[in-house]
PDB file of N, CA and C in Angstrom:
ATOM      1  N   UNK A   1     106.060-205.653 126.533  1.00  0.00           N
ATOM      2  CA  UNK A   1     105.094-205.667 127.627  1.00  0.00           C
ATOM      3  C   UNK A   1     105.551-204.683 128.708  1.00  0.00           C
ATOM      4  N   UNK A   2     104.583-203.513 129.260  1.00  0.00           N
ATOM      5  CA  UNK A   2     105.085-202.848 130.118  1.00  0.00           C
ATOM      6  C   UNK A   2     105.437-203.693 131.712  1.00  0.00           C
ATOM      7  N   UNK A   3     105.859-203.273 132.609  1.00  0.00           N
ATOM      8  CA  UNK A   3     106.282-203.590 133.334  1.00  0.00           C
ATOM      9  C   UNK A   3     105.303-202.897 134.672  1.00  0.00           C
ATOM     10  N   UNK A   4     104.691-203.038 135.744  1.00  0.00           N
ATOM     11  CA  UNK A   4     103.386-202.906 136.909  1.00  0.00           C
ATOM     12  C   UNK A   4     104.394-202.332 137.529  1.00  0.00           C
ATOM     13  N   UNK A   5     105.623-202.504 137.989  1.00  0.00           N
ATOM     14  CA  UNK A   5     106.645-202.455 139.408  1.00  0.00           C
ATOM     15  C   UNK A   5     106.618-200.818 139.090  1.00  0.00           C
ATOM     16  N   UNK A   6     107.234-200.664 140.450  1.00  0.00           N
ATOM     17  CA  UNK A   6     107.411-199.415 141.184  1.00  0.00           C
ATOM     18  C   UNK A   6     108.343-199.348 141.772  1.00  0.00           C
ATOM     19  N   UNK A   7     109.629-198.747 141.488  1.00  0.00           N
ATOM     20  CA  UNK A   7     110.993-198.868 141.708  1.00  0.00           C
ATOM     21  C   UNK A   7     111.270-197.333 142.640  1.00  0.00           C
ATOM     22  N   UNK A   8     112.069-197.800 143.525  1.00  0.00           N
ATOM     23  CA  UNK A   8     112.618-196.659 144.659  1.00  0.00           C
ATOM     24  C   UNK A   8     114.142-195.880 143.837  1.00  0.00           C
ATOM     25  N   UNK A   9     113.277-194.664 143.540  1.00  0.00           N
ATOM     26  CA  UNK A   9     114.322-193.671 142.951  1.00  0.00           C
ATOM     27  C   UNK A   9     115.932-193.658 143.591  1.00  0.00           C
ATOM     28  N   UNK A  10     115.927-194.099 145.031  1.00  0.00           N
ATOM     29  CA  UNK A  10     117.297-194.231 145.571  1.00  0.00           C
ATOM     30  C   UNK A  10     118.515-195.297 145.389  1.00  0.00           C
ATOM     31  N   UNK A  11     117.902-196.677 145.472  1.00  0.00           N
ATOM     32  CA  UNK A  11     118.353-197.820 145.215  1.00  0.00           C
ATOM     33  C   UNK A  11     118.232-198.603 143.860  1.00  0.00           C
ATOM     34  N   UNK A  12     117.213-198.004 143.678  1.00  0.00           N
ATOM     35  CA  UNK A  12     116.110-199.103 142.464  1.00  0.00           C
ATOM     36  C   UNK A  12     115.778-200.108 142.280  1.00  0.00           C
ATOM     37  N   UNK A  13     115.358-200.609 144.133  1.00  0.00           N
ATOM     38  CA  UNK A  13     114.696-201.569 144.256  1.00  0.00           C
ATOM     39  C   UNK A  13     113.145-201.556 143.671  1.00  0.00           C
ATOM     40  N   UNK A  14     112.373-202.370 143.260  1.00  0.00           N
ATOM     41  CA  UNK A  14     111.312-202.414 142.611  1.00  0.00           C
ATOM     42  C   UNK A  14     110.322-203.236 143.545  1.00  0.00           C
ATOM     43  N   UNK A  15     109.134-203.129 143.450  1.00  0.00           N
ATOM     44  CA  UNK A  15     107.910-203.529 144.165  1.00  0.00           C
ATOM     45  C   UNK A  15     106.615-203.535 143.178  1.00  0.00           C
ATOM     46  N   UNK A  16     105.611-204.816 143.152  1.00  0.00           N
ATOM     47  CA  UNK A  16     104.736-204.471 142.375  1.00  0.00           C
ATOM     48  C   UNK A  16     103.586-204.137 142.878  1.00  0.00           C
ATOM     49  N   UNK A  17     103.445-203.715 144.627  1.00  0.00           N
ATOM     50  CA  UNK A  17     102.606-202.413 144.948  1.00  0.00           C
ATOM     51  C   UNK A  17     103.026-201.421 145.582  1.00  0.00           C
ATOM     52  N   UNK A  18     102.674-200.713 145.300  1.00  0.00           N
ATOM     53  CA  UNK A  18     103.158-199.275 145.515  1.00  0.00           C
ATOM     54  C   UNK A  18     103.618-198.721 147.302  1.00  0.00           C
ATOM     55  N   UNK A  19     102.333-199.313 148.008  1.00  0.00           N
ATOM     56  CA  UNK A  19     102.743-199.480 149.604  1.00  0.00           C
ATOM     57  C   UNK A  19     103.579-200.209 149.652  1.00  0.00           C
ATOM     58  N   UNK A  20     104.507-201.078 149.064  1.00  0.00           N
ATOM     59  CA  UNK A  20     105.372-201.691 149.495  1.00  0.00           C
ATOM     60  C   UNK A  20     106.511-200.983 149.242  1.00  0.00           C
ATOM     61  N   UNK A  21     106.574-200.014 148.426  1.00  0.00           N
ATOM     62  CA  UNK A  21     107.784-199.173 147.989  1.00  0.00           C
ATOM     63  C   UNK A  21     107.648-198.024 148.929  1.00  0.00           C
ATOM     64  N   UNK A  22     106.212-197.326 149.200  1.00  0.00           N
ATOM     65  CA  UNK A  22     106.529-196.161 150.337  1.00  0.00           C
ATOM     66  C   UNK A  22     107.210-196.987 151.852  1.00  0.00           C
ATOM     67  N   UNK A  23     106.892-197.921 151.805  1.00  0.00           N
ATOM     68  CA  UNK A  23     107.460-199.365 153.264  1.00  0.00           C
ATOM     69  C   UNK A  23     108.960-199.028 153.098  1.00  0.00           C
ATOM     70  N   UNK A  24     109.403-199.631 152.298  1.00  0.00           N
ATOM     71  CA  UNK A  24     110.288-199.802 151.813  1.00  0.00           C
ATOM     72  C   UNK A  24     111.612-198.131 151.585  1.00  0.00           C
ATOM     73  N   UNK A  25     110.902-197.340 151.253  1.00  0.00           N
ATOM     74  CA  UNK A  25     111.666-195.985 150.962  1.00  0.00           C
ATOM     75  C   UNK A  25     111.770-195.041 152.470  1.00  0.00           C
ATOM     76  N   UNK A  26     111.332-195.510 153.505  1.00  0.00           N
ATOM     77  CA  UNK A  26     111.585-195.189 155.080  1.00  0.00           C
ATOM     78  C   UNK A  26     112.974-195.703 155.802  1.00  0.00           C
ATOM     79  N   UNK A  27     113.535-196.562 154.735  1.00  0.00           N
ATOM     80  CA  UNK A  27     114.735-197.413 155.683  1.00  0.00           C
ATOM     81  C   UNK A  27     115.651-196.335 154.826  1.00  0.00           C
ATOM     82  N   UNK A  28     115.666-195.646 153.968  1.00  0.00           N
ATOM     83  CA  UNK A  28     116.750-194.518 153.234  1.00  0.00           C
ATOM     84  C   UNK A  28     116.644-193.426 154.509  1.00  0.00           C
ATOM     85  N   UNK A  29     115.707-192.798 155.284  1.00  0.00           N
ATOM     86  CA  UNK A  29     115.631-192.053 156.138  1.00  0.00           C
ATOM     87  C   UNK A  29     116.472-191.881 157.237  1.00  0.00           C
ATOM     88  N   UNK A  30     117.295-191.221 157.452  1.00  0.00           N
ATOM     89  CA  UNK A  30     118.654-190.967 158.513  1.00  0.00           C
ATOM     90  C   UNK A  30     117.883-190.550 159.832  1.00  0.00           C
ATOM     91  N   UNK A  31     117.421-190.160 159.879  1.00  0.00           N
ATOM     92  CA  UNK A  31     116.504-189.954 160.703  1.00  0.00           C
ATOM     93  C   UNK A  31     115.721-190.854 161.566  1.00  0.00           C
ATOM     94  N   UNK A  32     115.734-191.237 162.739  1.00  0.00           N
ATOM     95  CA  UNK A  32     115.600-192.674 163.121  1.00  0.00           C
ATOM     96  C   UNK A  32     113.746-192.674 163.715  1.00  0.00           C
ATOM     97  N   UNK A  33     113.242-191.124 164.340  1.00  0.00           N
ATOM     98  CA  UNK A  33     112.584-190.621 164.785  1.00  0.00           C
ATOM     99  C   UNK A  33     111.754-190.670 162.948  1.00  0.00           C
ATOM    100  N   UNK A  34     112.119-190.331 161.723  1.00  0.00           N
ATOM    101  CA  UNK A  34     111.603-190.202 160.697  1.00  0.00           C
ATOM    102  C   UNK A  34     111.303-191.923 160.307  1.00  0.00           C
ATOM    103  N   UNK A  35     112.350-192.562 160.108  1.00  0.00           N
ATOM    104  CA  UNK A  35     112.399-193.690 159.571  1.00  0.00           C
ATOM    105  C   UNK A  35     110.947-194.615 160.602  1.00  0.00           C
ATOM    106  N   UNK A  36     111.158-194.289 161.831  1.00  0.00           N
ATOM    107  CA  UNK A  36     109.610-195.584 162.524  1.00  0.00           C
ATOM    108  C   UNK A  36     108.911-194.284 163.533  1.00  0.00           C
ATOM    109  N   UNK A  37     108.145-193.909 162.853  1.00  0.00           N
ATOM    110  CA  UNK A  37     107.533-192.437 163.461  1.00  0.00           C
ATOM    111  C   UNK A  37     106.099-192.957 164.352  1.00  0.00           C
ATOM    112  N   UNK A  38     106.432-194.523 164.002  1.00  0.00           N
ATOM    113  CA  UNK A  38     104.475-194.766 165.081  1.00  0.00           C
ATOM    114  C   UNK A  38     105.333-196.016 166.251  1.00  0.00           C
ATOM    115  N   UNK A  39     104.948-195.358 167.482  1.00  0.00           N
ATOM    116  CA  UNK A  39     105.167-195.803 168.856  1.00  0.00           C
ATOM    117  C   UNK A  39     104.132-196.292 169.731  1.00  0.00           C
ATOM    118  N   UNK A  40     104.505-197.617 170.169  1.00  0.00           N
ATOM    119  CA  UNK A  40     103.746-197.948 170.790  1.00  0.00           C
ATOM    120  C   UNK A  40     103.463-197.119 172.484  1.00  0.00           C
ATOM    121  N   UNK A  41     102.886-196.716 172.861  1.00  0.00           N
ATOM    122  CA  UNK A  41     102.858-195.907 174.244  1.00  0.00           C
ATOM    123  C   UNK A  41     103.058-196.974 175.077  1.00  0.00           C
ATOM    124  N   UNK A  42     102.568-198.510 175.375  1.00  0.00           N
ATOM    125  CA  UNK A  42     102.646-199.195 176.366  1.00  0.00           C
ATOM    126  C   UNK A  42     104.022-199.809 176.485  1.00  0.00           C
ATOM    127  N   UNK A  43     104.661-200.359 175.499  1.00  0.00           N
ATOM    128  CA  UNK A  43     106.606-200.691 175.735  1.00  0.00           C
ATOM    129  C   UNK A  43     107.238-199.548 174.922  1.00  0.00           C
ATOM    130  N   UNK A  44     106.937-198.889 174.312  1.00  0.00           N
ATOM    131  CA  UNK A  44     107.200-197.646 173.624  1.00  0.00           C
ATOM    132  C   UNK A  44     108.068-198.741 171.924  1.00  0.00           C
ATOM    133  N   UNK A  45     107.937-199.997 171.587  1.00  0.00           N
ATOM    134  CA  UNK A  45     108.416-200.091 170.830  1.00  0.00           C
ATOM    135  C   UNK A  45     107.921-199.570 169.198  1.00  0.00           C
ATOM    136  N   UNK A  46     108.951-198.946 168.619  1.00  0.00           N
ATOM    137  CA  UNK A  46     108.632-198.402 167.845  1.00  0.00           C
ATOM    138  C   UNK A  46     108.384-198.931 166.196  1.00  0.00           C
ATOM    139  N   UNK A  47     107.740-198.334 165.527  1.00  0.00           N
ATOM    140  CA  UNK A  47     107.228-199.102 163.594  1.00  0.00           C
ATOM    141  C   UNK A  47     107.415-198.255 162.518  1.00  0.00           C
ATOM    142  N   UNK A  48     107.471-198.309 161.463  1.00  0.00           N
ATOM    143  CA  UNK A  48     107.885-197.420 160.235  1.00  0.00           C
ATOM    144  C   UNK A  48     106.490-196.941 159.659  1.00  0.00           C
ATOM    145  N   UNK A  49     105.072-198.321 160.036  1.00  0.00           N
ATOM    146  CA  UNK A  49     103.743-197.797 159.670  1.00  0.00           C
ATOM    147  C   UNK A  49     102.980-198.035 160.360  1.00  0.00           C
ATOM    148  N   UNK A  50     101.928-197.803 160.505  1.00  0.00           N
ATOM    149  CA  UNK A  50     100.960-197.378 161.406  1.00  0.00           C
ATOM    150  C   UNK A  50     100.162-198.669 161.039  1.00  0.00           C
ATOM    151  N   UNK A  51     100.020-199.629 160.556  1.00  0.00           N
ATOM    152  CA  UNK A  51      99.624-200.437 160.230  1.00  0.00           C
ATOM    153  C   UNK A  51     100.332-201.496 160.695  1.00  0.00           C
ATOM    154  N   UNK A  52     101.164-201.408 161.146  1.00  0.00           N
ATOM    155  CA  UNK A  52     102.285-202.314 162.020  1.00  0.00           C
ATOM    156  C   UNK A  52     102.301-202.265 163.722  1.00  0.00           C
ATOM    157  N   UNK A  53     102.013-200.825 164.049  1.00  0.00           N
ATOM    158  CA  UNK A  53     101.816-200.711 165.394  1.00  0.00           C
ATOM    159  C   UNK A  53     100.563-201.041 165.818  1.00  0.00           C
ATOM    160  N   UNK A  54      99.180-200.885 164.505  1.00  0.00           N
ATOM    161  CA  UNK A  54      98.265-201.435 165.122  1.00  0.00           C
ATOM    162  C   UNK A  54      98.029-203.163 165.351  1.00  0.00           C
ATOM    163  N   UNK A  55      98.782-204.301 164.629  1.00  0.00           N
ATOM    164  CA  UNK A  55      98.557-205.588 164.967  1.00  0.00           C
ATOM    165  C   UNK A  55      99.255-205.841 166.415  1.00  0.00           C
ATOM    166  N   UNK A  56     100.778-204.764 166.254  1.00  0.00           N
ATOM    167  CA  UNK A  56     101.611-204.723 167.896  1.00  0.00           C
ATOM    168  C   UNK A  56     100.500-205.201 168.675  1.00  0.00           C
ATOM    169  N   UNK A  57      99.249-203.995 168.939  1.00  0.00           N
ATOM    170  CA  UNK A  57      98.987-203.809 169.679  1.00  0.00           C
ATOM    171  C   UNK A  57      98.182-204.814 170.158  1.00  0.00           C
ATOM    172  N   UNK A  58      97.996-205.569 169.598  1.00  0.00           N
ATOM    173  CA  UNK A  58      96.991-207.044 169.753  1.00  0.00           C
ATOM    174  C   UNK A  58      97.887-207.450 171.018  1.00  0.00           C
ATOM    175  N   UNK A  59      99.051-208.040 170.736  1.00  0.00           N
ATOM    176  CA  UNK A  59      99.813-208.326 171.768  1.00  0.00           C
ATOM    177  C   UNK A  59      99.603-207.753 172.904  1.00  0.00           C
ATOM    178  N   UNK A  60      99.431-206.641 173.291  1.00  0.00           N
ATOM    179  CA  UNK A  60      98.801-206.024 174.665  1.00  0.00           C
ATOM    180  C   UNK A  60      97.838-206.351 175.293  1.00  0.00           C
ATOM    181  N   UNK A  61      96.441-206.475 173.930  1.00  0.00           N
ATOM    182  CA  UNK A  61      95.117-206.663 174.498  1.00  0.00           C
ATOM    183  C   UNK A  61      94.854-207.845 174.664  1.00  0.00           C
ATOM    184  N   UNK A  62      96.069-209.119 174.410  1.00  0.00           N
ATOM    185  CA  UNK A  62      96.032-210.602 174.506  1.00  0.00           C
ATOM    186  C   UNK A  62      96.603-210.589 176.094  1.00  0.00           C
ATOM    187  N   UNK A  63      97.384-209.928 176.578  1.00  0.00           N
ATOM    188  CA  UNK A  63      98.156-209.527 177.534  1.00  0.00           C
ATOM    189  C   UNK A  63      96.992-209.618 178.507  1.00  0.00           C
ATOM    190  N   UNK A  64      96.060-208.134 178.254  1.00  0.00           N
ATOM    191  CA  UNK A  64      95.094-207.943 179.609  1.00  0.00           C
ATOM    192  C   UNK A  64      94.116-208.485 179.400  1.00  0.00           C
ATOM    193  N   UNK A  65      94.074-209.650 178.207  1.00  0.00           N
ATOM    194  CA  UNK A  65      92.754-210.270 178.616  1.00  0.00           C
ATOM    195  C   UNK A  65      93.258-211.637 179.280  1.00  0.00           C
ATOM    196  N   UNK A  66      94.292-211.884 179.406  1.00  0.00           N
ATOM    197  CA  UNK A  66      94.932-212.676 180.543  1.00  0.00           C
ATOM    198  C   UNK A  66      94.920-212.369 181.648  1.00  0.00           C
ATOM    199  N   UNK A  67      95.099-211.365 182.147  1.00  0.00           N
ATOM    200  CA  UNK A  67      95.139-210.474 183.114  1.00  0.00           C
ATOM    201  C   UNK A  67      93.679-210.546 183.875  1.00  0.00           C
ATOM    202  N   UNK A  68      92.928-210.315 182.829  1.00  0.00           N
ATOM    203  CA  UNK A  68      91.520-210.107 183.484  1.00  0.00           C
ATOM    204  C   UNK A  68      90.326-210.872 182.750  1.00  0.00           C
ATOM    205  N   UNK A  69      90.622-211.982 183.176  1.00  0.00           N
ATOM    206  CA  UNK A  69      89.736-213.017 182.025  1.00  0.00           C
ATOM    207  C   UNK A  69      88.017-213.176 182.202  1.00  0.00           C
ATOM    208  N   UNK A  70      88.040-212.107 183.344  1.00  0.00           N
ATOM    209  CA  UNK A  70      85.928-212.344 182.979  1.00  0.00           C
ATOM    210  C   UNK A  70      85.890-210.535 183.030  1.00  0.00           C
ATOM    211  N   UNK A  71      84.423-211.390 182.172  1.00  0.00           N
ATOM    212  CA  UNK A  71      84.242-210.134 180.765  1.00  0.00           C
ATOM    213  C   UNK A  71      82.491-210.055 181.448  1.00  0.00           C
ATOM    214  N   UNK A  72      82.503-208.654 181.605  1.00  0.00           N
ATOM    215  CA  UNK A  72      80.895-207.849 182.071  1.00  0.00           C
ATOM    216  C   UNK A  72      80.353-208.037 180.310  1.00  0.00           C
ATOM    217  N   UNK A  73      79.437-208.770 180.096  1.00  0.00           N
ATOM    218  CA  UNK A  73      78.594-208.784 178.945  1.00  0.00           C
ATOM    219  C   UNK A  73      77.912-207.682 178.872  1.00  0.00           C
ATOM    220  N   UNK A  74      77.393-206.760 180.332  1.00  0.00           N
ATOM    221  CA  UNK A  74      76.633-205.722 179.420  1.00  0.00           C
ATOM    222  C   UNK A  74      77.477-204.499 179.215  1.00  0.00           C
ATOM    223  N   UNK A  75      78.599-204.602 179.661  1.00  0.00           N
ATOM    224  CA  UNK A  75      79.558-202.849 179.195  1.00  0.00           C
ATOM    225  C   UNK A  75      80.809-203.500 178.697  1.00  0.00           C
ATOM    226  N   UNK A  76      81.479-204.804 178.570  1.00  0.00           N
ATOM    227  CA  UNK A  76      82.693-205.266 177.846  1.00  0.00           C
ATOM    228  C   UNK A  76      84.169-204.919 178.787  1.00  0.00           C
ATOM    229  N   UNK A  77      83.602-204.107 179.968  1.00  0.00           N
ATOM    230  CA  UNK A  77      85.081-204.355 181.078  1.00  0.00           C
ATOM    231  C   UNK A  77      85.259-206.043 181.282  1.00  0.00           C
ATOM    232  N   UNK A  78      86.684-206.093 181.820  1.00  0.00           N
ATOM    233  CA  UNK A  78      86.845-206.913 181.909  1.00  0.00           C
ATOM    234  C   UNK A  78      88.027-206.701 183.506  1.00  0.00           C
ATOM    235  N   UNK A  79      87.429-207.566 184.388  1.00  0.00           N
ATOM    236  CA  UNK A  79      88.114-208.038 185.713  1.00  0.00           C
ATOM    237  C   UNK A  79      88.338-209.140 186.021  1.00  0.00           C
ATOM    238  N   UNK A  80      89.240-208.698 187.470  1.00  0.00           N
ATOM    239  CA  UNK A  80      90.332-209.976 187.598  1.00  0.00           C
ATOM    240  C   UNK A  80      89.823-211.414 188.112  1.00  0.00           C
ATOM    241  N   UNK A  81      88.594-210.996 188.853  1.00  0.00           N
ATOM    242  CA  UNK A  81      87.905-212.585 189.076  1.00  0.00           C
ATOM    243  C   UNK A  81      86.488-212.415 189.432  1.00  0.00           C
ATOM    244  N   UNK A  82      86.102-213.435 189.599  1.00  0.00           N
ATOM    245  CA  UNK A  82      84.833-214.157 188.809  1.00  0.00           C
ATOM    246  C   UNK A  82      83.861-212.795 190.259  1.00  0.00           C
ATOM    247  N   UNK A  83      84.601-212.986 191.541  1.00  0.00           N
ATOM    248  CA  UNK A  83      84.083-212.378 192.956  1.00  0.00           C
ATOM    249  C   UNK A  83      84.082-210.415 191.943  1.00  0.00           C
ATOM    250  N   UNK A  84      84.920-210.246 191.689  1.00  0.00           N
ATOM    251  CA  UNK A  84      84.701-208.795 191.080  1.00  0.00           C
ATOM    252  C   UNK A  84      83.897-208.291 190.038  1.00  0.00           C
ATOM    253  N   UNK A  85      83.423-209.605 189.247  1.00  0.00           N
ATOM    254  CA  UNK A  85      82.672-209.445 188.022  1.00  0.00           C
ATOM    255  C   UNK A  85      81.200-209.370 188.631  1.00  0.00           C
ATOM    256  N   UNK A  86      80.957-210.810 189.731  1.00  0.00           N
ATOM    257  CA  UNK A  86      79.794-209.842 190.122  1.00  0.00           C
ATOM    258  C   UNK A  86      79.265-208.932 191.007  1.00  0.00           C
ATOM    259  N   UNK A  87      80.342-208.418 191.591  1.00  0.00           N
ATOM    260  CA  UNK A  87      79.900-206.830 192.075  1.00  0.00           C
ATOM    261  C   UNK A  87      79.674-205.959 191.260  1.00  0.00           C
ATOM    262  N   UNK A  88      80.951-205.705 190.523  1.00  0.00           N
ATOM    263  CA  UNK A  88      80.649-204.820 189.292  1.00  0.00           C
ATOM    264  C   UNK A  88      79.594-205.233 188.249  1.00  0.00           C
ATOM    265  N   UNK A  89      78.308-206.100 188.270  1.00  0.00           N
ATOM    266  CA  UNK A  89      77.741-206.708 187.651  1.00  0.00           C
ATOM    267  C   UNK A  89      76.219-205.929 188.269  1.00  0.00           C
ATOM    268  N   UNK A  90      76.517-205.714 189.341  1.00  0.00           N
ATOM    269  CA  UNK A  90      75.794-205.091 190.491  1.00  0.00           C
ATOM    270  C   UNK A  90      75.226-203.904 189.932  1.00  0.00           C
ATOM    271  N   UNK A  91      76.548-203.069 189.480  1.00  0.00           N
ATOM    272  CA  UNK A  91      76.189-201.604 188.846  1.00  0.00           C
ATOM    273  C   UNK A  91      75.419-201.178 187.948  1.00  0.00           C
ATOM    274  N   UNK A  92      75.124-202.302 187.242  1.00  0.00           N
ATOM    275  CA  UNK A  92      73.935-202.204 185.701  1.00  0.00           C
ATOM    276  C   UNK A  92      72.437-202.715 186.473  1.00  0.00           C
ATOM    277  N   UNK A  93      72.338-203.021 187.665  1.00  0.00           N
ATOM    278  CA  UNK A  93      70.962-203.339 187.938  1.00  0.00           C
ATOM    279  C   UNK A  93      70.050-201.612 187.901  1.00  0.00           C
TER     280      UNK A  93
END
């Protein structure tokens, strides 16, 4: 029976999908700037895929929707209290 896995030419660790072996073949990279090349701009912490910095980033937008918990229904800003929402609520008349 053949075998599905996908083994890292360096170690020969094996994976039976293939993104898990390109994941995986970034930690051989000496290069530290190579090894997690996607940065978050807001704490600058850094990821190996870009698919990692984008869930990060949830954490931020959980952040400022704490921050600013009423939400303009007709443009999706969001401010710090209820007195600012409807001024700026003002602007769509």
């Amino acid at each position: 029976k053949s075998s599905n896995r996908h083994s890292c030419d360096i170690c020969g660790k094996s994976y039976t999908v293939k993104f898990n072996l390109n994941a995986h073949k970034l930690t051989h990279l000496e290069n530290e700037e190579e090894r997690y090349p996607h940065k978050c701009d807001i704490c600058e912490k850094k990821f190996k895929l870009k698919c990692y910095l984008k869930v990060h980033l949830m954490v931020h937008k959980k952040d400022e929707e704490a921050k600013r918990p009423h939400n303009c229904d007709e443009c999706g800003k969001r401010l710090v209290s209820a007195q600012s929402l409807q001024m700026h609520q003002k602007t769509h008349l």
